[in-house]
N, C-alpha and C. Protein backbone atom coordinates (compact mmCIF):
# COMPACT_ATOMS: atom_id res chain seq x y z
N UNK A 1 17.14 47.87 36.40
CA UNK A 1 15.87 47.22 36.13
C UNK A 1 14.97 47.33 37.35
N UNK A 2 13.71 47.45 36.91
CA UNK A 2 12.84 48.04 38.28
C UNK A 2 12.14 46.17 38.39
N UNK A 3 11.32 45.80 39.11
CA UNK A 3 11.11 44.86 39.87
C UNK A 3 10.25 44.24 39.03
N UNK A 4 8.91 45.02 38.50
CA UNK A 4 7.89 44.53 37.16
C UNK A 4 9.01 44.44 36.02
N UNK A 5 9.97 44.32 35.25
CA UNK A 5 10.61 44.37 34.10
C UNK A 5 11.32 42.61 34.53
N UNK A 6 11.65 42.71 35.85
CA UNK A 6 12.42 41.26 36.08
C UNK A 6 11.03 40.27 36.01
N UNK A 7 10.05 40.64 37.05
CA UNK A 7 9.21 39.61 36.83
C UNK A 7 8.45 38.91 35.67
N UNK A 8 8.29 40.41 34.72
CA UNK A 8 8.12 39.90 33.43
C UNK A 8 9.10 39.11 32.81
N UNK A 9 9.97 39.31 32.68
CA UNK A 9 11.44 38.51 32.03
C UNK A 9 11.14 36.92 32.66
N UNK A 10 11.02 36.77 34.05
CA UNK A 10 10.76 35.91 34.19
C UNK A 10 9.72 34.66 33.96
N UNK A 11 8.63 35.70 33.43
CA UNK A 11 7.58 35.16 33.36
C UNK A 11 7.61 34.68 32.06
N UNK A 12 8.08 35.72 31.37
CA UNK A 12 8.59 35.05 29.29
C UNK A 12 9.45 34.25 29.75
N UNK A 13 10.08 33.95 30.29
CA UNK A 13 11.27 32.55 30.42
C UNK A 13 10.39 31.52 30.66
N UNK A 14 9.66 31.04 31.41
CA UNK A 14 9.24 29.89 31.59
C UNK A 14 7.86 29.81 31.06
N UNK A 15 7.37 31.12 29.87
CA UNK A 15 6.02 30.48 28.63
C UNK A 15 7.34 29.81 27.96
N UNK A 16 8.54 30.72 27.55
CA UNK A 16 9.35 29.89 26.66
C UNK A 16 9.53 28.75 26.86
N UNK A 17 10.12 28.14 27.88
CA UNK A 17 10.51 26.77 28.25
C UNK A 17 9.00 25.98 28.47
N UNK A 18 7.79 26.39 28.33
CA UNK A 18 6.95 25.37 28.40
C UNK A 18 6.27 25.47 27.21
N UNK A 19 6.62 26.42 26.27
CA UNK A 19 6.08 26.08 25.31
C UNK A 19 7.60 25.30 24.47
N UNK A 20 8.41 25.09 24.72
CA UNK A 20 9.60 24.37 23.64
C UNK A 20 9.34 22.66 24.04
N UNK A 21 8.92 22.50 25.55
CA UNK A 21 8.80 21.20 26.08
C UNK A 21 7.47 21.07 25.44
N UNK A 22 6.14 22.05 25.21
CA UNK A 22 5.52 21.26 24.34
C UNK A 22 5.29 20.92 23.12
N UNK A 23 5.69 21.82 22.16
CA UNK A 23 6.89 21.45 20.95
C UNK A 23 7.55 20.01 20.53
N UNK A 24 8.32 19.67 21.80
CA UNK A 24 9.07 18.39 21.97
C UNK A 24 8.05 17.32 22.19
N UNK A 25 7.35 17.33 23.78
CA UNK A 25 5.87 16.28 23.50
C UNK A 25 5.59 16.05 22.50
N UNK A 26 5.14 16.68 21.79
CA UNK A 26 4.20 16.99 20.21
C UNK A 26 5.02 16.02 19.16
N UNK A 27 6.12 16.28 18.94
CA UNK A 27 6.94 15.81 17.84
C UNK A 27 7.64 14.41 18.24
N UNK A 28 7.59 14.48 19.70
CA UNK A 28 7.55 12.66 20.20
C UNK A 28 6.49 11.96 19.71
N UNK A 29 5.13 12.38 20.26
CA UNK A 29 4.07 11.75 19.51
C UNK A 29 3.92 11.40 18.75
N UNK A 30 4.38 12.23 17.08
CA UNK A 30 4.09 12.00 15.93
C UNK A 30 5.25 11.54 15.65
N UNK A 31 6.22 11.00 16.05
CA UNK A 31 7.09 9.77 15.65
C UNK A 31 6.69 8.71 15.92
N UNK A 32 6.13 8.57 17.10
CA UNK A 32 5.86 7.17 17.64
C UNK A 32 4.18 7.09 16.51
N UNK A 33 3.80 7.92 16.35
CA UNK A 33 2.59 7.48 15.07
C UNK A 33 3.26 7.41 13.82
N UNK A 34 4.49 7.81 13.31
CA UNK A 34 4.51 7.66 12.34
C UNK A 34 5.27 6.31 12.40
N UNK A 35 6.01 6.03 13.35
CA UNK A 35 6.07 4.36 13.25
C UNK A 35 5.50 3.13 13.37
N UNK A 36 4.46 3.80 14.17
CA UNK A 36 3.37 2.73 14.34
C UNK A 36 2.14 2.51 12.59
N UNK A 37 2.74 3.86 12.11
CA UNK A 37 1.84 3.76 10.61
C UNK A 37 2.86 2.84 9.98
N UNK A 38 3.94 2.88 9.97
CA UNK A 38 5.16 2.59 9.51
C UNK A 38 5.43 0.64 9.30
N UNK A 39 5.60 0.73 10.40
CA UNK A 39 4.63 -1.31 11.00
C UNK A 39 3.81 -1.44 10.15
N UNK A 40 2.41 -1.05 10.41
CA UNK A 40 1.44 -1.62 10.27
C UNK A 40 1.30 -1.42 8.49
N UNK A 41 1.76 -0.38 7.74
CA UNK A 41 1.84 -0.72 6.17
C UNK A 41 2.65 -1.48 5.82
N UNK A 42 4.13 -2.05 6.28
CA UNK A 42 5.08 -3.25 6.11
C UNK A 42 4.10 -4.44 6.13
N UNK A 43 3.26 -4.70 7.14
CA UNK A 43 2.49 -5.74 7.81
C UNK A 43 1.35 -5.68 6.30
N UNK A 44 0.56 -4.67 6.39
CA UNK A 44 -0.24 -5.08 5.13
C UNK A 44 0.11 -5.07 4.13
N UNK A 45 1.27 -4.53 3.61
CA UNK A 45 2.06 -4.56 2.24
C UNK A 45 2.37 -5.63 2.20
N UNK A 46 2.74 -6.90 3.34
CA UNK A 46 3.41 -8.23 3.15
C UNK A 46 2.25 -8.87 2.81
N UNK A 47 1.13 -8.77 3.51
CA UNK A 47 -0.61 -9.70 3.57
C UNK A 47 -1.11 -9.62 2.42
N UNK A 48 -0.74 -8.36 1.47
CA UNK A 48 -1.72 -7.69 -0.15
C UNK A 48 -0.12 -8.28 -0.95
N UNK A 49 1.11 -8.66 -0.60
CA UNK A 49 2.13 -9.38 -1.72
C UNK A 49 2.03 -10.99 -1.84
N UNK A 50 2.02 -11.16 -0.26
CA UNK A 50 2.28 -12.80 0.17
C UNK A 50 1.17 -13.00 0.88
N UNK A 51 0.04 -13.04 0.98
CA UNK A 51 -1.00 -13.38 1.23
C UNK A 51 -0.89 -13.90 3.07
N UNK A 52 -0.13 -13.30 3.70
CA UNK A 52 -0.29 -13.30 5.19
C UNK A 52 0.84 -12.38 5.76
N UNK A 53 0.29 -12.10 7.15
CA UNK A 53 0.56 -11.33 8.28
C UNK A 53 2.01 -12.06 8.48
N UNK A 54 3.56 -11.80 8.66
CA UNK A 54 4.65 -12.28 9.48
C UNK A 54 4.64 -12.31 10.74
N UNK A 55 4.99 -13.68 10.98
CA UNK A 55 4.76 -13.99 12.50
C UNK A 55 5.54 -13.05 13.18
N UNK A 56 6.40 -12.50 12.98
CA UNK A 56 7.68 -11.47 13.76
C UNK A 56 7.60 -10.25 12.89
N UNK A 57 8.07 -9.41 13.30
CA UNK A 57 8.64 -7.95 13.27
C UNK A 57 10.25 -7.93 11.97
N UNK A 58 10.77 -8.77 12.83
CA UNK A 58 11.86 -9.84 11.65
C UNK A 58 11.52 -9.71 10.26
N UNK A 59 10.79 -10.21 10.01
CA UNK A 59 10.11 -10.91 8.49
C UNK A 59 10.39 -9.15 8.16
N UNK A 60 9.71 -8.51 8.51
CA UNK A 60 9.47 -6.94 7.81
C UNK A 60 10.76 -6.39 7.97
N UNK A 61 11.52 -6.34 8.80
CA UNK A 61 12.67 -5.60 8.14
C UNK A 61 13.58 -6.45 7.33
N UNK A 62 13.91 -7.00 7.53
CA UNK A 62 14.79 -8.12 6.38
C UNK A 62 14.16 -7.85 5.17
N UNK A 63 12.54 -8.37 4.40
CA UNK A 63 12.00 -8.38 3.55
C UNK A 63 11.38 -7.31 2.86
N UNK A 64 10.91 -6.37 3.60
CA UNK A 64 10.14 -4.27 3.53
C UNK A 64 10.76 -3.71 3.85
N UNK A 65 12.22 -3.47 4.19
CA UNK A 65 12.93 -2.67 4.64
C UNK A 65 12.49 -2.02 6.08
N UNK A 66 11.82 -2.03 6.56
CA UNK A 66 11.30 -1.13 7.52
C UNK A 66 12.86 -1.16 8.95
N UNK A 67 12.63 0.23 9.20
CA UNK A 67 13.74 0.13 10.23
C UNK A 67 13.15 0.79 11.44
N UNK A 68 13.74 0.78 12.50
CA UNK A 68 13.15 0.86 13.84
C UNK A 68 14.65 0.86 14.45
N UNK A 69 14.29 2.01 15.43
CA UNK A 69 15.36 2.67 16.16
C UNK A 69 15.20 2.18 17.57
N UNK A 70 15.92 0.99 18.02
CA UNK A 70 15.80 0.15 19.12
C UNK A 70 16.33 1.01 20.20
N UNK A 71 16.86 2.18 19.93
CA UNK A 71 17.17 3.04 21.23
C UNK A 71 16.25 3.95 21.70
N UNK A 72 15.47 4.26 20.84
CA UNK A 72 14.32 5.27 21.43
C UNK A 72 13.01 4.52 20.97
N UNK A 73 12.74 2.96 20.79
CA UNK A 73 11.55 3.05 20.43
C UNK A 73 11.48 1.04 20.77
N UNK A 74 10.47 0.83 21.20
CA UNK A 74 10.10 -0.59 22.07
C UNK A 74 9.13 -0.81 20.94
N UNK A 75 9.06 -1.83 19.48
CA UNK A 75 7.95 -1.97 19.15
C UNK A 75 7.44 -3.87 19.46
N UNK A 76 5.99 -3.59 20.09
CA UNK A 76 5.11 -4.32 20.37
C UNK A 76 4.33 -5.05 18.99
N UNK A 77 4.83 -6.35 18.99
CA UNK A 77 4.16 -7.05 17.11
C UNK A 77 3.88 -8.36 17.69
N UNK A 78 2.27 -8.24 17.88
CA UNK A 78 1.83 -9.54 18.19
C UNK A 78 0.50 -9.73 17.42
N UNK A 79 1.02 -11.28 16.78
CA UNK A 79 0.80 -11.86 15.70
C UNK A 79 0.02 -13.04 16.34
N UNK A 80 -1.45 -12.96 15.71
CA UNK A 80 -2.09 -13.91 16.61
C UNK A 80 -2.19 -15.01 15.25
N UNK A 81 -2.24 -14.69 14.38
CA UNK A 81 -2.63 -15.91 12.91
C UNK A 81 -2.39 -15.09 11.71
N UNK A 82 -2.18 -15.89 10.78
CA UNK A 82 -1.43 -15.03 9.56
C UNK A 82 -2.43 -14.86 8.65
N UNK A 83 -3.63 -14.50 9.01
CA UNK A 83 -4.59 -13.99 8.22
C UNK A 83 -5.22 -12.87 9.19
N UNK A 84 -4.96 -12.47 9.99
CA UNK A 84 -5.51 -11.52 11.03
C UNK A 84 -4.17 -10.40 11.21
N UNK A 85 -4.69 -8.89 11.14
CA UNK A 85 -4.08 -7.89 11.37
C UNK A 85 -3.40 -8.08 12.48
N UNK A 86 -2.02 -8.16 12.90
CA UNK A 86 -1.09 -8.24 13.92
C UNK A 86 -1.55 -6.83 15.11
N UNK A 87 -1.62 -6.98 16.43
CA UNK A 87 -1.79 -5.74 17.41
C UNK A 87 -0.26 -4.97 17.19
N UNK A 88 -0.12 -3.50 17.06
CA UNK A 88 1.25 -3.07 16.95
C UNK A 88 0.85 -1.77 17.59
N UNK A 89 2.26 -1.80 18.59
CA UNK A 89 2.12 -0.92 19.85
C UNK A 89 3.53 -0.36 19.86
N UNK A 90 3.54 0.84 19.95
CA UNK A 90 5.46 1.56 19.94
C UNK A 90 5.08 2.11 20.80
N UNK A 91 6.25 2.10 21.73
CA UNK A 91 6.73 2.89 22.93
C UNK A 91 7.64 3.81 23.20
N UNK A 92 7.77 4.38 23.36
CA UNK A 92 9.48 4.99 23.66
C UNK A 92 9.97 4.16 24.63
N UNK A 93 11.38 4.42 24.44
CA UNK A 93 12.40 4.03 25.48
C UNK A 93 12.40 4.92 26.25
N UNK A 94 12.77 4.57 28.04
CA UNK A 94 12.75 6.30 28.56
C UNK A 94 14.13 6.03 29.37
């Protein structure tokens, strides 16, 4: 192998590896949105059945099924009055 054939090789190795890490970014993101969509329709599905917001996160999985993966995901459910849309914030775990 002459010296341009390695550097190229090298150079496709690490578009590869930065394009697979952004791949991965990408598909982190849209979990943590699709749980945060995920919440927040439990939350108004309970407000449009039972006519209010659940003070806890609780209420929705017991009652909407909703599940949440406490190892990769911190969700934020603060409930200021049970007629007002709850703030809902997911995090990853890191």
């Amino acid at each position: 192998m002459n010296r341009k054939t390695v550097i190229l090789a090298v150079i496709l190795v690490i578009a590869v590896m930065i394009m697979i890490n952004n791949a991965d970014d990408s598909l982190n993101d849209e979990r943590l949105e699709n749980l945060a969509q995920a919440v927040h329709k439990s939350a108004v599905s309970c407000y449009a059945i039972e006519g209010f917001y659940p003070a806890d996160i609780e209420y929705l999985r017991e009652n909407y099924g909703l599940m949440i993966d406490e190892s990769k995901y911190t969700v934020i459910y603060d409930a200021f009055a049970s007629n007002i849309l709850p703030e809902i914030t997911v995090l990853p775990n890191e």
